[in-house]
N, C-alpha and C. Protein backbone atom coordinates (compact mmCIF):
# COMPACT_ATOMS: atom_id res chain seq x y z
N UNK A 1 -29.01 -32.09 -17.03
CA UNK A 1 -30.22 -31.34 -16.73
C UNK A 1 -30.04 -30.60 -15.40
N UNK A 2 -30.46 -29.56 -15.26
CA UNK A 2 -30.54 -28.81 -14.15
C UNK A 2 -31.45 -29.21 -13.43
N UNK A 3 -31.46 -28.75 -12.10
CA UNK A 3 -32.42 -28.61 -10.81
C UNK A 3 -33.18 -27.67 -10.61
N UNK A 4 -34.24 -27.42 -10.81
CA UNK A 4 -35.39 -26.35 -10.85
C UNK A 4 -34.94 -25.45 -9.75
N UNK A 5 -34.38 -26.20 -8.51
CA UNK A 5 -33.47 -24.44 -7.88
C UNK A 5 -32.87 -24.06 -8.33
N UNK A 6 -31.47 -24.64 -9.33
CA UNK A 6 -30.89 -23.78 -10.42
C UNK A 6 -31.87 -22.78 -11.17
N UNK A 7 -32.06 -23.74 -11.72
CA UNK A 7 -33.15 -22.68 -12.88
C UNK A 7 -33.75 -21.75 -12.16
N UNK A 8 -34.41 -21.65 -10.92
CA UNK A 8 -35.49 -21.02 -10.73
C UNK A 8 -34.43 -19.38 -10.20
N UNK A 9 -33.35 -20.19 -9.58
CA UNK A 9 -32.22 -19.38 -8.99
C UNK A 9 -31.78 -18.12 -10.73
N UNK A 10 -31.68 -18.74 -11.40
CA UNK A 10 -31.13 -18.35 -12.54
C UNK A 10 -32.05 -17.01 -13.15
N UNK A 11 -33.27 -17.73 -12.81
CA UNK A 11 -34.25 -16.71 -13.70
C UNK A 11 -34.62 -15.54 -12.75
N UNK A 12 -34.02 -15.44 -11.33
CA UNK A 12 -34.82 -14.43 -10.57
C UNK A 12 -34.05 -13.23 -10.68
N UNK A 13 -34.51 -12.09 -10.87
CA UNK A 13 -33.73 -11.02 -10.99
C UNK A 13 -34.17 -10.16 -9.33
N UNK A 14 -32.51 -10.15 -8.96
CA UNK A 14 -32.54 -9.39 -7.04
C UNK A 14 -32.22 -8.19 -7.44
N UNK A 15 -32.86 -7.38 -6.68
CA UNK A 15 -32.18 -5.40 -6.45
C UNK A 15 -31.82 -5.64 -4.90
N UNK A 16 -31.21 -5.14 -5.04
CA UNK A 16 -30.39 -4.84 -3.96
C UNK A 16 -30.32 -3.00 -2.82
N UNK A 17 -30.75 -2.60 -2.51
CA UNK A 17 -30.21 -1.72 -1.92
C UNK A 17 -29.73 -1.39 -0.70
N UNK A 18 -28.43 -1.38 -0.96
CA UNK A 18 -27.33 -1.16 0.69
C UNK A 18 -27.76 0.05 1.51
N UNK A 19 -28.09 -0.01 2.55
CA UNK A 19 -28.47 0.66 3.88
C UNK A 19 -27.70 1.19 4.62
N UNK A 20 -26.60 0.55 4.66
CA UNK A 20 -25.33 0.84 5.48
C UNK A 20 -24.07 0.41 4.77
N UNK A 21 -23.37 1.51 5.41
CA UNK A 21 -21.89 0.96 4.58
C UNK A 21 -21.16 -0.02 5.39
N UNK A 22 -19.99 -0.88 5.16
CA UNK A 22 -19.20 -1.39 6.18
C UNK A 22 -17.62 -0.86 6.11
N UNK A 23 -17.12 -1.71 7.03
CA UNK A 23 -15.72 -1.41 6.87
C UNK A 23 -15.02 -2.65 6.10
N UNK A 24 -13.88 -2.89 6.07
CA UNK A 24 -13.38 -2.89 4.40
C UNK A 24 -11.77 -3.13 5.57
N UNK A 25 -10.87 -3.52 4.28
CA UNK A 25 -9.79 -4.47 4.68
C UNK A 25 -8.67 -2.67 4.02
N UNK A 26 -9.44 -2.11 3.27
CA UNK A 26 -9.01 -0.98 2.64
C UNK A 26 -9.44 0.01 3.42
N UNK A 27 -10.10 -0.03 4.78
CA UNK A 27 -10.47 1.06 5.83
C UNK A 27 -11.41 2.44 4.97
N UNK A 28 -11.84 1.93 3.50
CA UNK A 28 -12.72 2.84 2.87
C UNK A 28 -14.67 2.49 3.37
N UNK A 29 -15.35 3.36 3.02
CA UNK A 29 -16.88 3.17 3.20
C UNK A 29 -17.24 2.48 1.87
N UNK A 30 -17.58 1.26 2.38
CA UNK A 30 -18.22 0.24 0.99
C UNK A 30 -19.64 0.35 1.26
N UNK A 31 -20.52 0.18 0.01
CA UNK A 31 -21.92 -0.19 0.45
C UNK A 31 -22.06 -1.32 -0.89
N UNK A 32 -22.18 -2.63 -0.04
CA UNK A 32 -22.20 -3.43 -0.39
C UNK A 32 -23.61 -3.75 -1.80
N UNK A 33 -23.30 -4.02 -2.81
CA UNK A 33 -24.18 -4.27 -4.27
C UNK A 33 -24.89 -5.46 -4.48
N UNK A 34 -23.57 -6.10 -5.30
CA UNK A 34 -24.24 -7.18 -5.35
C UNK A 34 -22.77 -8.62 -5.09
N UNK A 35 -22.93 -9.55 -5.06
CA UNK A 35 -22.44 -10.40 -4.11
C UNK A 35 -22.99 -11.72 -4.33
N UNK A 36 -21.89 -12.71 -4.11
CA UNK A 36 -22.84 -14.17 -3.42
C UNK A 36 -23.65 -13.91 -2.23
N UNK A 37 -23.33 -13.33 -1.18
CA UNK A 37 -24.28 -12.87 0.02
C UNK A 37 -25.78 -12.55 -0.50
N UNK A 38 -25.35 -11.33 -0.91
CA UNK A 38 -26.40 -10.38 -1.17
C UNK A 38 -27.17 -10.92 -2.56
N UNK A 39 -26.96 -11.12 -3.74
CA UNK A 39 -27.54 -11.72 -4.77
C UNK A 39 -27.27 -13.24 -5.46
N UNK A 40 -26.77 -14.37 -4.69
CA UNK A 40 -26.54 -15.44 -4.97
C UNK A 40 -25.66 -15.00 -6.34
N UNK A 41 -24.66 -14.24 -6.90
CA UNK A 41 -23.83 -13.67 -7.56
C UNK A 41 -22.78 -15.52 -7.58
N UNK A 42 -22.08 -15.64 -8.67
CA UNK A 42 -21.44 -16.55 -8.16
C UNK A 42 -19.70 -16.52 -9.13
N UNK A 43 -20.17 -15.17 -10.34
CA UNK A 43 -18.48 -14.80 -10.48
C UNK A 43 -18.51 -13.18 -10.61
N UNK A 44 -19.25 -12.93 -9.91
CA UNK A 44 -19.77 -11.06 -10.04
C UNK A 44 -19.97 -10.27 -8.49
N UNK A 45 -18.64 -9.10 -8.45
CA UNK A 45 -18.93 -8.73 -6.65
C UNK A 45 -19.31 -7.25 -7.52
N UNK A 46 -20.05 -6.29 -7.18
CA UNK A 46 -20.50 -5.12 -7.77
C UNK A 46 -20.25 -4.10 -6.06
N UNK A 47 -20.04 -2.74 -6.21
CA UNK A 47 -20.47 -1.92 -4.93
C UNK A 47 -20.35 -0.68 -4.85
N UNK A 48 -20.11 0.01 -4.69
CA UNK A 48 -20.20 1.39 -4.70
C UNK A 48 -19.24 2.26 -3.24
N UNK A 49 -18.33 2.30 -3.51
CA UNK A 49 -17.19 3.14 -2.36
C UNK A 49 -17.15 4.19 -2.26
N UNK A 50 -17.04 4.68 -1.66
CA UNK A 50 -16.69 6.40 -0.85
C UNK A 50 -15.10 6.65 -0.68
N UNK A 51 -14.45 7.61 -1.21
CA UNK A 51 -13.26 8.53 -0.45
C UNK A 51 -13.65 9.53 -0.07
N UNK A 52 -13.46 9.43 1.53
CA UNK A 52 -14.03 10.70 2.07
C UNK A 52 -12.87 12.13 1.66
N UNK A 53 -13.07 13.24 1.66
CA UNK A 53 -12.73 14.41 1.49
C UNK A 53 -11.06 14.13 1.92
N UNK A 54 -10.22 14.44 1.19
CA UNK A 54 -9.02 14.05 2.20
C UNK A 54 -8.40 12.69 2.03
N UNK A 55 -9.40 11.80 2.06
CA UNK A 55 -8.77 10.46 2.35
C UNK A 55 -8.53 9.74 1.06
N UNK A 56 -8.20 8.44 1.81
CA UNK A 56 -7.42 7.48 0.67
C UNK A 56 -7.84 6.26 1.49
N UNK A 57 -7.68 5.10 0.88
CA UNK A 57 -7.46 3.95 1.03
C UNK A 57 -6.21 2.89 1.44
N UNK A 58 -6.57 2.38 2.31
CA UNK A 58 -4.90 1.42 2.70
C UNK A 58 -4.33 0.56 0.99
N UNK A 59 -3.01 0.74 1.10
CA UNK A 59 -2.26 -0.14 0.23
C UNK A 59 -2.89 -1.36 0.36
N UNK A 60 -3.10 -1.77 -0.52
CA UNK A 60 -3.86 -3.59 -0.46
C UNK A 60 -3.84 -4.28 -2.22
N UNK A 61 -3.73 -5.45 -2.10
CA UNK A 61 -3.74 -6.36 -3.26
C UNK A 61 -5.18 -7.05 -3.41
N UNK A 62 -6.05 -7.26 -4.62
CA UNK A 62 -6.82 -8.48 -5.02
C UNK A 62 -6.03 -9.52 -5.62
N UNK A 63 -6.08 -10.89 -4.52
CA UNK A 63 -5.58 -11.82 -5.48
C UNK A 63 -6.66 -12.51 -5.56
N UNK A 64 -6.07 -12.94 -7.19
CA UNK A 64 -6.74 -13.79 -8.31
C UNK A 64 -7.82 -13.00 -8.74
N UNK A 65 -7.97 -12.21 -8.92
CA UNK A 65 -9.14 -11.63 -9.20
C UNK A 65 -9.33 -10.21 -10.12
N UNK A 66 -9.89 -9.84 -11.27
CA UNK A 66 -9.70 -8.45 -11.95
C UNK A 66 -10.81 -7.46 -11.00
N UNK A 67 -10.39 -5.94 -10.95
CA UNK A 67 -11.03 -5.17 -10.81
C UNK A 67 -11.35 -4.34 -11.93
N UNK A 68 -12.73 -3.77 -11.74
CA UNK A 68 -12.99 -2.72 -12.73
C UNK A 68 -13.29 -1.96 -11.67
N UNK A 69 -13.32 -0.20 -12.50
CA UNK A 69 -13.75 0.82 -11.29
C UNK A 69 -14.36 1.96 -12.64
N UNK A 70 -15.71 2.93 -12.14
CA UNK A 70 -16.06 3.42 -13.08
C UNK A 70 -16.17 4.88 -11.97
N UNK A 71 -15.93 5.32 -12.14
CA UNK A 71 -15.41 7.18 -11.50
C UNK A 71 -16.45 7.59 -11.57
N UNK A 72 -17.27 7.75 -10.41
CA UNK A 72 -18.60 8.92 -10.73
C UNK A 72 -18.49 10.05 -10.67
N UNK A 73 -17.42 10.33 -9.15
CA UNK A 73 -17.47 12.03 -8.58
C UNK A 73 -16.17 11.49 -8.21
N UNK A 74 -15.75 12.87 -8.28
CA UNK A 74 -14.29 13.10 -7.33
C UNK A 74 -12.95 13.13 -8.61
N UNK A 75 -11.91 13.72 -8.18
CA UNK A 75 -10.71 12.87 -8.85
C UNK A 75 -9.87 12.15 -7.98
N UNK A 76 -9.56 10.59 -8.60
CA UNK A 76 -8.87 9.63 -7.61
C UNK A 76 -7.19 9.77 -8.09
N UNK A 77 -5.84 9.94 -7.33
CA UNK A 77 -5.28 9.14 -7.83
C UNK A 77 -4.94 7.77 -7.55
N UNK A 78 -4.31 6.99 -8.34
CA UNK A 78 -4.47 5.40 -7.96
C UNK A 78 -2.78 5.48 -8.00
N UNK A 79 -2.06 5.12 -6.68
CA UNK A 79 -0.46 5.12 -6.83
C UNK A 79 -0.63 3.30 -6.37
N UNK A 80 0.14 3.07 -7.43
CA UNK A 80 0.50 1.29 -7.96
C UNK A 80 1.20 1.05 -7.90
N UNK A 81 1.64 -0.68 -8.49
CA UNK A 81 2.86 -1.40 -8.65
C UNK A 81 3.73 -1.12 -7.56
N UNK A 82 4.84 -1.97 -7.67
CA UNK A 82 5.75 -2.59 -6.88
C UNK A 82 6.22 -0.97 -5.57
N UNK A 83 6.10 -1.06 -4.35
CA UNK A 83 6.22 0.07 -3.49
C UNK A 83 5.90 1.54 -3.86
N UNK A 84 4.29 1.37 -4.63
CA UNK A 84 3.60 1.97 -5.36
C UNK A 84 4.04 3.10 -6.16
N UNK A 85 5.45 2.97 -6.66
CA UNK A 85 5.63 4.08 -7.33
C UNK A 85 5.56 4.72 -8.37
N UNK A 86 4.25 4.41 -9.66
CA UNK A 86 3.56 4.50 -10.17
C UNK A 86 2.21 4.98 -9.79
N UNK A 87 1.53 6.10 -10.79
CA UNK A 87 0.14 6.73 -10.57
C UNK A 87 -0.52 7.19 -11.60
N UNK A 88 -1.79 7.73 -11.62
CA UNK A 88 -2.77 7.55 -12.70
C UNK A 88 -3.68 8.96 -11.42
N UNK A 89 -4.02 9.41 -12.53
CA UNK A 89 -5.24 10.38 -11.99
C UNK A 89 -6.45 10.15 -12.34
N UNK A 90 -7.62 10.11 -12.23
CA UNK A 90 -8.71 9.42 -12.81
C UNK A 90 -10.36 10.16 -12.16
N UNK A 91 -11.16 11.05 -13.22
CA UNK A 91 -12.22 11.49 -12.91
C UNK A 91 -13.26 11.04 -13.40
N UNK A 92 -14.56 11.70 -13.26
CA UNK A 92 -15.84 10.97 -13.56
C UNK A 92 -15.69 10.92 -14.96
N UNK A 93 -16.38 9.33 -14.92
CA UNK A 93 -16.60 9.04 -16.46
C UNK A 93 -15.32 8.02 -17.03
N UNK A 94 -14.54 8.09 -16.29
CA UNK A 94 -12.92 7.14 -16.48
C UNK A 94 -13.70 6.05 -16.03
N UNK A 95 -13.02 4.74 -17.10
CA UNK A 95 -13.09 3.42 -16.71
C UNK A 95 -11.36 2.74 -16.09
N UNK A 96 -11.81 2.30 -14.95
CA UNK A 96 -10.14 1.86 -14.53
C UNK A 96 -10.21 0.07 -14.40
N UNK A 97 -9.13 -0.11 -15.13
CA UNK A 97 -9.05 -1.44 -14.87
C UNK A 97 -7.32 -1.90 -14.16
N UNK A 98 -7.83 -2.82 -12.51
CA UNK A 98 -7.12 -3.01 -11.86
C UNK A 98 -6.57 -4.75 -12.33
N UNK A 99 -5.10 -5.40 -12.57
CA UNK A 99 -5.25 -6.44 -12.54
C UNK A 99 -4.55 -7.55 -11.60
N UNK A 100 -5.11 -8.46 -11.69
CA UNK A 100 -4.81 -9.43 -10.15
C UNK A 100 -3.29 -9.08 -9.38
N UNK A 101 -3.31 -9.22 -8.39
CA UNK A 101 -2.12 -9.03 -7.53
C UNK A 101 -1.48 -7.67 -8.01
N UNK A 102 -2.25 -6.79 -8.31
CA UNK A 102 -1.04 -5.49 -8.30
C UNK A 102 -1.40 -4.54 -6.98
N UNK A 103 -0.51 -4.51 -6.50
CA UNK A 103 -0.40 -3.51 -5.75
C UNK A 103 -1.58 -1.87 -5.77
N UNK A 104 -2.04 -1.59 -4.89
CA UNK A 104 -2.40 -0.11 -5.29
C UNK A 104 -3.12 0.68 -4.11
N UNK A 105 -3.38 1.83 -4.27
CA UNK A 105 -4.34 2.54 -2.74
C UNK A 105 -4.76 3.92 -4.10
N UNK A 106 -5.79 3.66 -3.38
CA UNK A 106 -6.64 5.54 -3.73
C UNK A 106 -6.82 6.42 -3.12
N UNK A 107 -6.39 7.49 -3.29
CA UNK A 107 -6.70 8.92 -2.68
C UNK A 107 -7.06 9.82 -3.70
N UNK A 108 -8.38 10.37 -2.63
CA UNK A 108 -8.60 11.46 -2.94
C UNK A 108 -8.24 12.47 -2.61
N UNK A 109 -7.81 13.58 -4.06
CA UNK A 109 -7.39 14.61 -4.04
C UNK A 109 -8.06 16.05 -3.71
N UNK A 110 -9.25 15.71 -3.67
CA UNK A 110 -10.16 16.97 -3.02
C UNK A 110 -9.81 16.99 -1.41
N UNK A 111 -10.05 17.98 -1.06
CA UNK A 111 -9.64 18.05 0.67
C UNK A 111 -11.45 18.39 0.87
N UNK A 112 -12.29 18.61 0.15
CA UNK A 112 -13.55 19.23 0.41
C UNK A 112 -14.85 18.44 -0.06
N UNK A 113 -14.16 17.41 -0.94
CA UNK A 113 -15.52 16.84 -1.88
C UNK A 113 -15.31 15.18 -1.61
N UNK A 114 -16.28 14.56 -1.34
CA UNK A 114 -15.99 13.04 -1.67
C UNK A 114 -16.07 12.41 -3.16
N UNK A 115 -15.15 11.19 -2.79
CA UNK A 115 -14.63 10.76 -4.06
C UNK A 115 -16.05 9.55 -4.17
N UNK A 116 -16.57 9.41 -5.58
CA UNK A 116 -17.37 7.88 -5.32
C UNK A 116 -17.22 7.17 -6.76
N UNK A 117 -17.33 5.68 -6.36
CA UNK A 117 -17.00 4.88 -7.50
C UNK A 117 -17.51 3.64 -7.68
N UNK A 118 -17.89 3.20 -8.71
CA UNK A 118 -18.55 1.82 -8.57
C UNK A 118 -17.51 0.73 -9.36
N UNK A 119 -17.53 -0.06 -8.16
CA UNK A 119 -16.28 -0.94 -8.88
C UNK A 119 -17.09 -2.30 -8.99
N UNK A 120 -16.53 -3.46 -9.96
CA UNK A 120 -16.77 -4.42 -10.13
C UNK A 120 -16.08 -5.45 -10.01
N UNK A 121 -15.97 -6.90 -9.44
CA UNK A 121 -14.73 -7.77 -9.86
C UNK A 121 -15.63 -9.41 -10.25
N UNK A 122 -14.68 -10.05 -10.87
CA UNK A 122 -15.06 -11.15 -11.22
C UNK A 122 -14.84 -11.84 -10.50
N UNK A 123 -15.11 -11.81 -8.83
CA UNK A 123 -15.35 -13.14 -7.96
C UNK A 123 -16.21 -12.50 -7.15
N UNK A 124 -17.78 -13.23 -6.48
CA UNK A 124 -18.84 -13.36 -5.84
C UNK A 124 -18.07 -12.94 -4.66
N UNK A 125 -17.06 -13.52 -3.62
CA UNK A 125 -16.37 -13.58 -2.34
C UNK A 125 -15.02 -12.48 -2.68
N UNK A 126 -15.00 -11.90 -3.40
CA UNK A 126 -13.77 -11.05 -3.30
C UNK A 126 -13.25 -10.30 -1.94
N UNK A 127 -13.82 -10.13 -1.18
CA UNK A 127 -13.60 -9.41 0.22
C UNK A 127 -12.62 -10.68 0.68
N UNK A 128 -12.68 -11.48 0.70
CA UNK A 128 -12.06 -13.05 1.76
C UNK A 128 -10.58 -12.88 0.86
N UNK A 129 -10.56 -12.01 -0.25
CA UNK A 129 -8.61 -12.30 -0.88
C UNK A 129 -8.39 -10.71 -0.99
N UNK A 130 -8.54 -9.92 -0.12
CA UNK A 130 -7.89 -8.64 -0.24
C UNK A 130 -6.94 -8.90 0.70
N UNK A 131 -5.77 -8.20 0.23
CA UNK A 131 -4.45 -8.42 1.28
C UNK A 131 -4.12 -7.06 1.62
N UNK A 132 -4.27 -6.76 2.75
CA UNK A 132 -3.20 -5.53 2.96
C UNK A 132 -1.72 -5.43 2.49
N UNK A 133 -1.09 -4.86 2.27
CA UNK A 133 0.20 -4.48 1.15
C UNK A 133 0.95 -3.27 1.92
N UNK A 134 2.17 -3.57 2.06
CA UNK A 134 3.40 -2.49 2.93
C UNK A 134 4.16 -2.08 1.68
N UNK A 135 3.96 -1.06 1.32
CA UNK A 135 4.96 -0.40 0.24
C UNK A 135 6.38 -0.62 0.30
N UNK A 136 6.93 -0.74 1.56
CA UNK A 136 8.53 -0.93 1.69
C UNK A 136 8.72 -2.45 1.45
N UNK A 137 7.56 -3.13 1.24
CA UNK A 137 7.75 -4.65 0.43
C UNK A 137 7.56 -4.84 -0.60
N UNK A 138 8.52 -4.60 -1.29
CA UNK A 138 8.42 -4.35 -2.76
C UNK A 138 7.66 -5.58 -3.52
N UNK A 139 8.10 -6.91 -3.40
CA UNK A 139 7.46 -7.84 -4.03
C UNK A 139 5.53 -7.74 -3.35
N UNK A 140 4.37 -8.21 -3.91
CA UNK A 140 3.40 -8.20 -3.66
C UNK A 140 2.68 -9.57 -3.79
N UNK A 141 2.01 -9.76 -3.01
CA UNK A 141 1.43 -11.39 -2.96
C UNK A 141 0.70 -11.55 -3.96
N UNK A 142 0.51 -12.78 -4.77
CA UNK A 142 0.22 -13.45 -6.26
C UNK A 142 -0.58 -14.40 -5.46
């Protein structure tokens, strides 16, 4: 039997809306969704990222963990795998699916427009296992 804070926890539906963005282990603009923090989330991180005009994201790994990413604006490419030399181009309306420990960084290819995307992963704490990643290290942390 459950505990009526379970339950009561279970049945409440949270909105969320992020105010501010933060900084990020990927040096991108996150605005944080949804979360164990933010919505007692407990295998669901949700958020919404920015590539500014120009930019990209640091090389970095999720371990243990899947990403999804759904392309609103912008075109991203995503250069992957082992000293990322693999890539994918990807615009609004693309569903991308990232999986545990691979390697990858995003840039955007507009010099004028920002890139935005709502990604999802199946862990509440996903921020606490992003690894930064050196391309000239070919193997990537698992």
């Amino acid at each position: 039997m459950q505990n009526s804070t379970q339950e009561s926890a279970q049945q409440t539906v949270v909105t969320v809306r992020p105010q501010q963005e933060i900084a990020t282990v990927q040096r991108l603009p996150y605005f944080i969704g949804l979360s164990a923090a933010t919505a007692g989330t407990r295998g669901l991180a949700m958020h919404l990222v920015v590539v500014p005009p120009g930019g990209h994201g640091e090389p970095h790994v999720h371990v243990g963990y899947e990403t999804g990413i759904y392309i609103l604006e912008g075109r991203i490419e995503t250069r992957y795998g082992p000293g990322l030399a693999e890539s994918v181009i990807n615009e609004p309306g693309d569903f991308v699916f990232i999986p545990p420990g691979v390697p990858h960084q995003p840039v955007n290819l507009s010099a004028t427009e920002p890139a935005r995307a709502v990604i999802a992963r199946n862990d509440a704490n996903e921020a606490d296992r992003v690894v930064p990643y050196d391309p000239k290290e070919v193997p990537a942390p698992q």
